[in-house]
C-alpha atoms as a PDB file:
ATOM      1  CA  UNK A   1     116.928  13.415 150.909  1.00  0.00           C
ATOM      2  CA  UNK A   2     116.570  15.867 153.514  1.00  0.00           C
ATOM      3  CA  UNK A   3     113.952  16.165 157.025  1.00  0.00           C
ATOM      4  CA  UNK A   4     110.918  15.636 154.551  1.00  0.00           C
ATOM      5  CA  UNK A   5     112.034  11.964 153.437  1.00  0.00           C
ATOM      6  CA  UNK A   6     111.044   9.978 156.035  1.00  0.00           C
ATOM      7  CA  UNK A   7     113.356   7.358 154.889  1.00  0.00           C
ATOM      8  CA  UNK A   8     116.266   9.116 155.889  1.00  0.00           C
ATOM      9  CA  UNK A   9     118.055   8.941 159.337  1.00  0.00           C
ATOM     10  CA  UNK A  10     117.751  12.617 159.392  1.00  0.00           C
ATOM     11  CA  UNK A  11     113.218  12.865 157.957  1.00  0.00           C
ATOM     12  CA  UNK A  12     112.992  10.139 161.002  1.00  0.00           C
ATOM     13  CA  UNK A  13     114.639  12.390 163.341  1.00  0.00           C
ATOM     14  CA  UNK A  14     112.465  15.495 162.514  1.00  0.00           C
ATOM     15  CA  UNK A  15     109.067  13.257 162.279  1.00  0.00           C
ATOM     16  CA  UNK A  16     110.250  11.765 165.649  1.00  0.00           C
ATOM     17  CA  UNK A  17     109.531   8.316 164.138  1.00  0.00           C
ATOM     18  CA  UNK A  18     111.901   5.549 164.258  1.00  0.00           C
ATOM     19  CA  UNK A  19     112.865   2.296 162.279  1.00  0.00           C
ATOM     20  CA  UNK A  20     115.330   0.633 160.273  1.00  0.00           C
ATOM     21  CA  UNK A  21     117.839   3.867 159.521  1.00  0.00           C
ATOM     22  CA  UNK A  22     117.030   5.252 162.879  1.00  0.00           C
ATOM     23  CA  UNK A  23     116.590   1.929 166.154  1.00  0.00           C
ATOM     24  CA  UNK A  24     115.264   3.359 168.707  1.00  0.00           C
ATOM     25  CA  UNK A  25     117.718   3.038 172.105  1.00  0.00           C
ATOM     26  CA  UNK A  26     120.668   0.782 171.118  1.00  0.00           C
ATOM     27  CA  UNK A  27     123.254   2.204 172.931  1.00  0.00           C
ATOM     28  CA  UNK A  28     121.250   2.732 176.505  1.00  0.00           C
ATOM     29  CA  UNK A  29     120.258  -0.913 176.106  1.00  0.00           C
ATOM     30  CA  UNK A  30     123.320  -2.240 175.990  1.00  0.00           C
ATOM     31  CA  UNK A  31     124.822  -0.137 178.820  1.00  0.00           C
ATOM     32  CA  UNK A  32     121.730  -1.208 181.040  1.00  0.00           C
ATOM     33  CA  UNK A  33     122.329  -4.553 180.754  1.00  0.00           C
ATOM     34  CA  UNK A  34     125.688  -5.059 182.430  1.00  0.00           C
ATOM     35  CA  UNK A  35     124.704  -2.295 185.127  1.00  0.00           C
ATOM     36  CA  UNK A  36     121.910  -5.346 185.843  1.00  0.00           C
ATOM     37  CA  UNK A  37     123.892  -7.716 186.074  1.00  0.00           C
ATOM     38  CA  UNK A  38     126.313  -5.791 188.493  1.00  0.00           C
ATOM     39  CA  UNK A  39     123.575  -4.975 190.587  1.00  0.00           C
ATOM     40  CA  UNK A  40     122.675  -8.875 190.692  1.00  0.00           C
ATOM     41  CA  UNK A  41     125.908  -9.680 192.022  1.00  0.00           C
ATOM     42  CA  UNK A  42     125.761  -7.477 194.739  1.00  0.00           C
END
């Protein structure tokens, strides 16, 4: 359970991988998509 386990939130972050434990952009995608929509309005 440490960076070796790839399994792990923290193995994904050191073998820059991503996946269930670790999504890759969740909170940029959700902030994008309301600055879209703003910039539709305009």
């Amino acid at each position: 359970m440490g960076r070796g386990d790839i399994k792990t939130k923290k193995g994904k972050i050191f073998a820059g991988s991503f996946g269930k434990k670790r999504p890759a952009k969740v909170k940029p995608a959700a902030k994008a998509a309301p600055a879209k929509k703003e910039k539709a309005k305009k």
